[in-house]
N, C-alpha and C. Protein backbone atom coordinates (compact mmCIF):
# COMPACT_ATOMS: atom_id res chain seq x y z
N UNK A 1 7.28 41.36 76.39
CA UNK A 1 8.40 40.73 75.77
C UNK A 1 8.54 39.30 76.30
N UNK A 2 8.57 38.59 75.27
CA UNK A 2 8.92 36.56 75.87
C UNK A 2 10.27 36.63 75.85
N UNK A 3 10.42 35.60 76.96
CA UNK A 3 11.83 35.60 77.35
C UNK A 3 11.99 33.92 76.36
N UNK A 4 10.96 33.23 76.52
CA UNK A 4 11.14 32.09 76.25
C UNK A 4 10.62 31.49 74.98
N UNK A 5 10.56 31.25 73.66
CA UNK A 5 9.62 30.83 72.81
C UNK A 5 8.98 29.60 72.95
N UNK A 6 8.06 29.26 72.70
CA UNK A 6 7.19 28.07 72.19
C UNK A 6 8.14 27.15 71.44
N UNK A 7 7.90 26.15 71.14
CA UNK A 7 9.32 24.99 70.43
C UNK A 7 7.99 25.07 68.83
N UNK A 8 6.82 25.35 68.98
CA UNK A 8 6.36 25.22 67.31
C UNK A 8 6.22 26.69 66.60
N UNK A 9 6.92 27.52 67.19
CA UNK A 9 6.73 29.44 66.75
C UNK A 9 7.43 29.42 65.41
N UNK A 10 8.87 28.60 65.54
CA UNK A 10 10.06 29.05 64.70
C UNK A 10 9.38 28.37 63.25
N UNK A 11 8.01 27.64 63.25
CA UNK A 11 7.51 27.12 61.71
C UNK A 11 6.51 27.76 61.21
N UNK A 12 5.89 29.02 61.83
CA UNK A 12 4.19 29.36 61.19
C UNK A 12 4.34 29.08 60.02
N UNK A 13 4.83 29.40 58.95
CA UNK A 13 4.65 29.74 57.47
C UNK A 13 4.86 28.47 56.96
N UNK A 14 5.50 27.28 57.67
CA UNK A 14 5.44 25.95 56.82
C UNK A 14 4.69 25.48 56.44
N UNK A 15 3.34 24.98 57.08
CA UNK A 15 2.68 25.00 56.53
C UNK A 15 1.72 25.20 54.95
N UNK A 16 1.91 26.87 55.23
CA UNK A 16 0.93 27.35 53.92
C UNK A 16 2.59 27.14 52.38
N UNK A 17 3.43 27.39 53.08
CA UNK A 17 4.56 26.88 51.92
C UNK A 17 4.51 25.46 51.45
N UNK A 18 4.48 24.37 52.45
CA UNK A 18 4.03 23.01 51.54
C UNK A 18 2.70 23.25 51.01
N UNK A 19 1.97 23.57 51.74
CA UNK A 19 0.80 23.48 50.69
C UNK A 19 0.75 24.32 49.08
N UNK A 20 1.40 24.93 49.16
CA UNK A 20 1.48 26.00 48.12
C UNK A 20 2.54 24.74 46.98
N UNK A 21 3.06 24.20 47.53
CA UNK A 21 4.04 22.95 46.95
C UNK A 21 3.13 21.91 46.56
N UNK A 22 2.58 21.64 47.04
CA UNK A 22 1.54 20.34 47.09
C UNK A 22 0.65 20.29 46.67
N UNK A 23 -0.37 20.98 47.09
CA UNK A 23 -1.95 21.00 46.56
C UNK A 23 -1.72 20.97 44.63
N UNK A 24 -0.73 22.36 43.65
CA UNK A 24 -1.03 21.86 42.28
C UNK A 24 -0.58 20.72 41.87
N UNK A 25 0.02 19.82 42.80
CA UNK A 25 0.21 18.76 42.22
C UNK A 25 -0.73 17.32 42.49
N UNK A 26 -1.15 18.07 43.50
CA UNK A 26 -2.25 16.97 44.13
C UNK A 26 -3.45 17.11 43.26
N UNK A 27 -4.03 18.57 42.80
CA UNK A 27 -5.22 18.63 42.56
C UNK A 27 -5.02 18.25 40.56
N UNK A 28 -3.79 18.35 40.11
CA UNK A 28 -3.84 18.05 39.05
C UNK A 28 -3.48 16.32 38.89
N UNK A 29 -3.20 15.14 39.83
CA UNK A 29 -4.08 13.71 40.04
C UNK A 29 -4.85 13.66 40.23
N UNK A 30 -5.46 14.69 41.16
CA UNK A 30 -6.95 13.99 41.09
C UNK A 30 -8.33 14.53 39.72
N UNK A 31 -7.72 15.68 39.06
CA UNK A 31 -8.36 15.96 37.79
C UNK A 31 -7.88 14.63 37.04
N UNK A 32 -6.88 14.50 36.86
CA UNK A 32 -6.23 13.15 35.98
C UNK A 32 -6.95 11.99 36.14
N UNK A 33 -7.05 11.33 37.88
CA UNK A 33 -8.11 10.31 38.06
C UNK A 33 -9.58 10.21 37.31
N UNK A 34 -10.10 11.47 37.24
CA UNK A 34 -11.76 11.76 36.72
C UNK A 34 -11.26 12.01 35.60
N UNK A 35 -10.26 12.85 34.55
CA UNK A 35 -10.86 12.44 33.30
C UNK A 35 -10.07 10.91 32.98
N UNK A 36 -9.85 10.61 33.45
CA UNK A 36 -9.70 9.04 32.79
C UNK A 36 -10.72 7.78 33.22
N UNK A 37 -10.92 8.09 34.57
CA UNK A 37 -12.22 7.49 34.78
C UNK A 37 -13.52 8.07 33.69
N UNK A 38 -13.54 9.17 33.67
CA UNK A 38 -14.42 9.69 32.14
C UNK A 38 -14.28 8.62 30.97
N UNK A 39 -12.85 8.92 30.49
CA UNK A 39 -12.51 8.31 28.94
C UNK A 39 -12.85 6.67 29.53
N UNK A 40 -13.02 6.16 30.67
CA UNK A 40 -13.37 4.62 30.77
C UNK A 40 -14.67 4.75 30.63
N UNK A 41 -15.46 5.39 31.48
CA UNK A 41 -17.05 5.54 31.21
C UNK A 41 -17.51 5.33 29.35
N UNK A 42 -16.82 6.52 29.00
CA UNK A 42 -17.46 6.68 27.72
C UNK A 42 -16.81 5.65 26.96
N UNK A 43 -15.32 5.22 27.22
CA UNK A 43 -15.54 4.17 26.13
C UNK A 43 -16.06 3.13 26.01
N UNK A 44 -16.64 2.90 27.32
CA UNK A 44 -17.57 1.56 27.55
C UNK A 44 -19.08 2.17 26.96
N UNK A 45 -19.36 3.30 26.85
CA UNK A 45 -20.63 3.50 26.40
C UNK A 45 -20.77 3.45 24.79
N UNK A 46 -19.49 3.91 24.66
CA UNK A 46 -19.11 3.78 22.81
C UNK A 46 -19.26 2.53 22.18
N UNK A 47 -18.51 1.70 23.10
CA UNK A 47 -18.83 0.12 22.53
C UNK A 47 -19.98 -0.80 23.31
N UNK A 48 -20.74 -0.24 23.97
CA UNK A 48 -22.10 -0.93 24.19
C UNK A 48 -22.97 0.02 22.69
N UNK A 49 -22.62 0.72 22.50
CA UNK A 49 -23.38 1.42 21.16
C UNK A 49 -23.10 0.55 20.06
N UNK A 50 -22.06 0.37 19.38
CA UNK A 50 -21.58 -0.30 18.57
C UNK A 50 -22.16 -1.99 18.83
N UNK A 51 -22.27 -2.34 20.07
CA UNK A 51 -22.72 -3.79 19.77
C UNK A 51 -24.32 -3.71 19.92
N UNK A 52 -24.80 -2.75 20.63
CA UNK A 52 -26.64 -2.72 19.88
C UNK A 52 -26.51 -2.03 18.62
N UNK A 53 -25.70 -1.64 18.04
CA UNK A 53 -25.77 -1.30 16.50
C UNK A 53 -25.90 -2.58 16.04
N UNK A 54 -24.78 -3.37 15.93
CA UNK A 54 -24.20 -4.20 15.16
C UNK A 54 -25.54 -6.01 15.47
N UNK A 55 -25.93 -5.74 16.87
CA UNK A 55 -26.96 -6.47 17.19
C UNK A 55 -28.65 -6.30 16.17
N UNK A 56 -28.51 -5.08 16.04
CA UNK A 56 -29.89 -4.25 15.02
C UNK A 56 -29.60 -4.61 13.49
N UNK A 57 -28.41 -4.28 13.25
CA UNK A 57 -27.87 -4.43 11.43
C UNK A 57 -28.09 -6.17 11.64
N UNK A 58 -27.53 -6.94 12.46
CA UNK A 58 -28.11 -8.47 11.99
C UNK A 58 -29.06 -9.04 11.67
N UNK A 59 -30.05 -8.71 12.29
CA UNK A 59 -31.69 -8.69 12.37
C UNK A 59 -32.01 -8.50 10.78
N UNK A 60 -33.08 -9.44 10.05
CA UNK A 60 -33.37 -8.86 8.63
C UNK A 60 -34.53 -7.68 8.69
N UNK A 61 -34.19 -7.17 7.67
CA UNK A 61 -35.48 -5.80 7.46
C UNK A 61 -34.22 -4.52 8.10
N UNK A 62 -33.35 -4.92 8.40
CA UNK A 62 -32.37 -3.23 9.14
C UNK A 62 -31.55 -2.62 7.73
N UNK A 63 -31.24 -1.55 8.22
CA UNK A 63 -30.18 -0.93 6.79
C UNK A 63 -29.38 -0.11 7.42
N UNK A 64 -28.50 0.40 6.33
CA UNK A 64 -27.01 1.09 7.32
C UNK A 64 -27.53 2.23 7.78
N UNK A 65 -28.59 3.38 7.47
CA UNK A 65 -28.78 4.48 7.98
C UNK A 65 -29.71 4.31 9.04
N UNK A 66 -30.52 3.20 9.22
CA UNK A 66 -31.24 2.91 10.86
C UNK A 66 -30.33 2.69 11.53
N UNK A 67 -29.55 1.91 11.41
CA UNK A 67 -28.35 1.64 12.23
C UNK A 67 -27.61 2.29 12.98
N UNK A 68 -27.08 3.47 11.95
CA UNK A 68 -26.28 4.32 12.09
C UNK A 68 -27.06 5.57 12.92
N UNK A 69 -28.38 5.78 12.28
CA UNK A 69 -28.95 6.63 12.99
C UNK A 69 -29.50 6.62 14.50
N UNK A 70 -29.55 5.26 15.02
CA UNK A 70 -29.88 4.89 15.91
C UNK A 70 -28.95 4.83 17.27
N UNK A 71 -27.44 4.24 16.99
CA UNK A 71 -26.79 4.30 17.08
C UNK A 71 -25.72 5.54 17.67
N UNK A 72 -26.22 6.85 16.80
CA UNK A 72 -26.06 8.27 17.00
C UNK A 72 -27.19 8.75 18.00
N UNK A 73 -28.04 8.82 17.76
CA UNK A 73 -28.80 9.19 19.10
C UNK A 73 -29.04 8.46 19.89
N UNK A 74 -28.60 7.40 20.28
CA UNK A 74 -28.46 6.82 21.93
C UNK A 74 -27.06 7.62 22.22
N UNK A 75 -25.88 7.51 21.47
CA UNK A 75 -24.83 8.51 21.91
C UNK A 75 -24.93 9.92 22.26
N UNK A 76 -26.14 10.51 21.21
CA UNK A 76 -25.86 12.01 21.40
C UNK A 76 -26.66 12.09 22.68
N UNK A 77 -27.59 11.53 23.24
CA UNK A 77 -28.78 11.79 24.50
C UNK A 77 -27.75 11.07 25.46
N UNK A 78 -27.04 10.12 25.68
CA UNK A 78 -26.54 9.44 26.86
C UNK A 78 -25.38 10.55 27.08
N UNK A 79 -24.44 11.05 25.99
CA UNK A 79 -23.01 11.45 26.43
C UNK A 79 -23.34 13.06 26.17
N UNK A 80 -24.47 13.83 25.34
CA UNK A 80 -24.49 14.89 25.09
C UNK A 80 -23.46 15.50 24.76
N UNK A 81 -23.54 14.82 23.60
CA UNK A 81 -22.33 15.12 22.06
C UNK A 81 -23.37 15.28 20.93
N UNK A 82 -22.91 16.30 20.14
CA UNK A 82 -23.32 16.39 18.66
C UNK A 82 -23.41 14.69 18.05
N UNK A 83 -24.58 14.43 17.07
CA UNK A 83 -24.34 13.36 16.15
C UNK A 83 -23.18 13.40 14.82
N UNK A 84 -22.68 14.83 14.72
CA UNK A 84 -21.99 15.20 13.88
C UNK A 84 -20.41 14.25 14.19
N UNK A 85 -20.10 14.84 15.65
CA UNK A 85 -18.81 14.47 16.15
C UNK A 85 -18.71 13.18 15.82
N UNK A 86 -19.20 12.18 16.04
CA UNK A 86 -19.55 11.14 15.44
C UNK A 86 -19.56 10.16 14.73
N UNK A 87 -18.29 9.49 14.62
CA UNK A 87 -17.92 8.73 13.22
C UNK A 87 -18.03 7.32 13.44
N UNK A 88 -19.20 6.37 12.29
CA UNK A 88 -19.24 5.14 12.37
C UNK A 88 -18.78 4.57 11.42
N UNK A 89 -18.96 3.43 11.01
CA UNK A 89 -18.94 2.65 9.70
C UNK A 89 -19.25 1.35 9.86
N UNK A 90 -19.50 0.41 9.05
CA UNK A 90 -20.21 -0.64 9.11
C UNK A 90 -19.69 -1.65 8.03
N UNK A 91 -19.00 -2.70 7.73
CA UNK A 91 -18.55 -3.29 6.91
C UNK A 91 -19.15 -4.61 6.91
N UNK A 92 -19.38 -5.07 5.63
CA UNK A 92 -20.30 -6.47 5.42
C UNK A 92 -19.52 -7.31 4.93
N UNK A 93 -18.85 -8.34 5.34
CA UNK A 93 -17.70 -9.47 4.81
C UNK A 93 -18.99 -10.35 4.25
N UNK A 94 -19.18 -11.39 3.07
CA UNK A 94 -19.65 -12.12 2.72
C UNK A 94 -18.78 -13.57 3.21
N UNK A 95 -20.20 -14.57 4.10
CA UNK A 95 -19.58 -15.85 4.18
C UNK A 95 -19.04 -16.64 2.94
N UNK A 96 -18.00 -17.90 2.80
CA UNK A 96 -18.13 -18.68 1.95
C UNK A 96 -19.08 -19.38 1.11
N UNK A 97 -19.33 -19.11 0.22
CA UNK A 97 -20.38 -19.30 -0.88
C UNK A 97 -21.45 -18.25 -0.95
N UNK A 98 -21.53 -17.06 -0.28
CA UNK A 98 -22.67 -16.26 -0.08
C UNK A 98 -21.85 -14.96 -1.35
N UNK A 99 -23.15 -14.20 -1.98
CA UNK A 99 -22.59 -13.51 -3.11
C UNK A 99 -22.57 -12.30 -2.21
N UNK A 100 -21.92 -11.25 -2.95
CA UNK A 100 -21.54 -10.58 -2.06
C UNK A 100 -22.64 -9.32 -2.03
N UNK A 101 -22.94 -8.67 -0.54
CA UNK A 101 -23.87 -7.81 -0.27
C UNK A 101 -23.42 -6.16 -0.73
N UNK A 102 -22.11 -6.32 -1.39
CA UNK A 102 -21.89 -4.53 -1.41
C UNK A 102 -22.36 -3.53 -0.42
N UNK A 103 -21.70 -4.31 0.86
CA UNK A 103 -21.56 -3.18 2.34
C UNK A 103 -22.34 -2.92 2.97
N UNK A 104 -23.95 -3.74 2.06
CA UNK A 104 -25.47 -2.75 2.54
C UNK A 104 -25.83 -4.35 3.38
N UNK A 105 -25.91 -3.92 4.76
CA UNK A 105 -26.45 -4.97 6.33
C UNK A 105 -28.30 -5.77 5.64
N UNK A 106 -29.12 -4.53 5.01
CA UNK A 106 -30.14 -4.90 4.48
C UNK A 106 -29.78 -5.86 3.66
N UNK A 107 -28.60 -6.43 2.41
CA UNK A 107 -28.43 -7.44 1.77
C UNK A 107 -27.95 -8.60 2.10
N UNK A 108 -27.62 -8.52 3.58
CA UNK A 108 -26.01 -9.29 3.76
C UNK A 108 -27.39 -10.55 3.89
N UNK A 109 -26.55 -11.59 3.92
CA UNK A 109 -27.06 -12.80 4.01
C UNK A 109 -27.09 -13.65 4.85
N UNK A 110 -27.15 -14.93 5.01
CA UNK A 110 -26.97 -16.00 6.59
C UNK A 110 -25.52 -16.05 6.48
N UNK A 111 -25.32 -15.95 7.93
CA UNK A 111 -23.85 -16.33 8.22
C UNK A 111 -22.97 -15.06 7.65
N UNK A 112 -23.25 -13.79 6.82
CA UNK A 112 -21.84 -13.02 6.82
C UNK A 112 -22.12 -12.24 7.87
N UNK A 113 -20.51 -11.53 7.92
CA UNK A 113 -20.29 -11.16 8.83
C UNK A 113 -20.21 -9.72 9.12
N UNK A 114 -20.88 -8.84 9.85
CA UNK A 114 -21.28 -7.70 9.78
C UNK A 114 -20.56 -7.11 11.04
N UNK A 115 -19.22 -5.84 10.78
CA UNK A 115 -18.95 -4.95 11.89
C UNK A 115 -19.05 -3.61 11.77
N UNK A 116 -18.98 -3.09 12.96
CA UNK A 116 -19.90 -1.37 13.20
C UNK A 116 -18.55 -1.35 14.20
N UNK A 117 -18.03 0.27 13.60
CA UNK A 117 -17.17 0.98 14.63
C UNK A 117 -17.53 1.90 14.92
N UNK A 118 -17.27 2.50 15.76
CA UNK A 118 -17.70 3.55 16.19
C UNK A 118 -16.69 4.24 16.61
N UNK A 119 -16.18 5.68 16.61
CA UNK A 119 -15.20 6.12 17.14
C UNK A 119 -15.38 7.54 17.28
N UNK A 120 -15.30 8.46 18.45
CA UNK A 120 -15.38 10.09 18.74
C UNK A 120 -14.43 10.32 19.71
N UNK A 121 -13.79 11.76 19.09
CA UNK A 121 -12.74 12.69 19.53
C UNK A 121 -13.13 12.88 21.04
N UNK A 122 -12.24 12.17 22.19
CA UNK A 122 -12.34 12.66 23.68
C UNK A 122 -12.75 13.93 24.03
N UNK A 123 -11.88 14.94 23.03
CA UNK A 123 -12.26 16.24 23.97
C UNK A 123 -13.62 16.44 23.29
N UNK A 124 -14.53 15.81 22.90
CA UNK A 124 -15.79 16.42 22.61
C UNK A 124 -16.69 16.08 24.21
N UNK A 125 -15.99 15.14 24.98
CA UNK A 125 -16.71 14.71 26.17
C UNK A 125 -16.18 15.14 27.17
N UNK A 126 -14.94 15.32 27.31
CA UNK A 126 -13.53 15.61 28.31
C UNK A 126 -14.74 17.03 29.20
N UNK A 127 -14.69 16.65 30.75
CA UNK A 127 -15.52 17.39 31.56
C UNK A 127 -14.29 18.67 32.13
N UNK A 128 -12.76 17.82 32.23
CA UNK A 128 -11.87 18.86 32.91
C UNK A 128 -11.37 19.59 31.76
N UNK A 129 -10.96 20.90 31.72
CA UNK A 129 -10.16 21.50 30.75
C UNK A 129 -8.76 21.34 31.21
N UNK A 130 -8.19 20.49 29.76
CA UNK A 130 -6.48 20.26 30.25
C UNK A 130 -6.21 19.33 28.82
N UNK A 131 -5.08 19.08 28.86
CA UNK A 131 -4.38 18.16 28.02
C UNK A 131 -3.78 16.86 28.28
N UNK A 132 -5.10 16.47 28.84
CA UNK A 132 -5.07 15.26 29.38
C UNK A 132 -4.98 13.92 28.68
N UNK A 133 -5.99 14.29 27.48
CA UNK A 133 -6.45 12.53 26.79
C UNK A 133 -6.21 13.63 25.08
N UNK A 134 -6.29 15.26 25.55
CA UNK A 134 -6.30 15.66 23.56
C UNK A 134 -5.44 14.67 22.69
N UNK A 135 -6.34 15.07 21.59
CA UNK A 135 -6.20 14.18 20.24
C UNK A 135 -6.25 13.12 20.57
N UNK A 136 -7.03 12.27 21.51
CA UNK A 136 -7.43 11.05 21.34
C UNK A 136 -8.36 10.40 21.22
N UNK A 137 -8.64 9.19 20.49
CA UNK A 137 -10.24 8.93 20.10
C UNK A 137 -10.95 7.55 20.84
N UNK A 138 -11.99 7.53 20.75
CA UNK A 138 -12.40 6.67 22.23
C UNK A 138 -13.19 5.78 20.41
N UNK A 139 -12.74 4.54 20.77
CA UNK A 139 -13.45 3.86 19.80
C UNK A 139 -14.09 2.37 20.44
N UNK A 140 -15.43 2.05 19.82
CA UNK A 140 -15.77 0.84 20.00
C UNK A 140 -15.99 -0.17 18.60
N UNK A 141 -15.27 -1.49 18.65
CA UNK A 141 -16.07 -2.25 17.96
C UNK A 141 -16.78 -3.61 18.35
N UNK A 142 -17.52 -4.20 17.11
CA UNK A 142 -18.27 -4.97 17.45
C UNK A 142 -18.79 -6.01 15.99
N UNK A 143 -18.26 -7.24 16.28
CA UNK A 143 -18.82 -8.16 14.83
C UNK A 143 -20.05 -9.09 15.27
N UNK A 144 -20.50 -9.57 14.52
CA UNK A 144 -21.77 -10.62 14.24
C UNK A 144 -22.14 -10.97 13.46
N UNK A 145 -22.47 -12.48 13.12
CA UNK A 145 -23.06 -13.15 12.36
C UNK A 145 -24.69 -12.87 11.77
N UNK A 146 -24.37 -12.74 10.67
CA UNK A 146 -26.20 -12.07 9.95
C UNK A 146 -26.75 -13.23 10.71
N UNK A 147 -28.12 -13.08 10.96
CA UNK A 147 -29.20 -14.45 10.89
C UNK A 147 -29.72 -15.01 10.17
């Protein structure tokens, strides 16, 4: 029998009680930190896609489905996403005095102006499971002058 206690006896259980307080809130910032550092990764990879798209459609001899196709599989091999998930588009503005190309990069002419978007649903990449970034879309664009 102790006559006398220890001065740290009267806390064992504090401990594992803050932690039991703490840790889901700790470990759900630091999931938060990584998928958003994620959604920065990939959207920087989305729009380096979109500007070697949009770099390729300027070039003469290119057309919207090299483009596009090209475009899709550097995404689907770098981020290992479906090409399906996938949504681009490509719009051809005609310069002043230039007739107009009807949308196709193969017609466009000197000087118009050619942009490629690119845009895919986060949770097709999202590594944590949570409702972190759902329903949001990671988009890149990118314009240039035909040559």
């Amino acid at each position: 029998m102790r006559l006398f206690r220890r001065p740290g006896d009267n806390r064992r259980g504090a401990a594992m009680v803050e932690m039991a307080l703490v840790l889901p809130v700790f470990m759900m910032v630091a999931l938060g930190i990584i998928e958003f550092g994620r959604a920065l990764w990939v959207a920087n990879m989305v729009t380096n896609a979109a500007r070697e798209a949009t770099r390729s459609a300027v070039l003469d001899g290119s057309s919207n489905s090299t483009v596009t196709t090209s475009a899709k599989d550097f995404l689907s091999s770098t981020l290992s996403v479906a090409s399906s998930d996938i949504s681009m588009s490509i719009a051809v503005t005609p310069a002043d005095g230039n007739p107009n190309p009807g949308n196709e990069c193969g017609n466009a002419n000197t000087r118009d102006l050619i942009e490629v978007e690119i845009s895919l649903p986060f949770n097709k990449v999202s590594l944590v499971p949570g409702n972190y970034l759902s329903g949001k879309s990671l988009k890149g664009r990118c314009a240039m002058r035909h040559e």
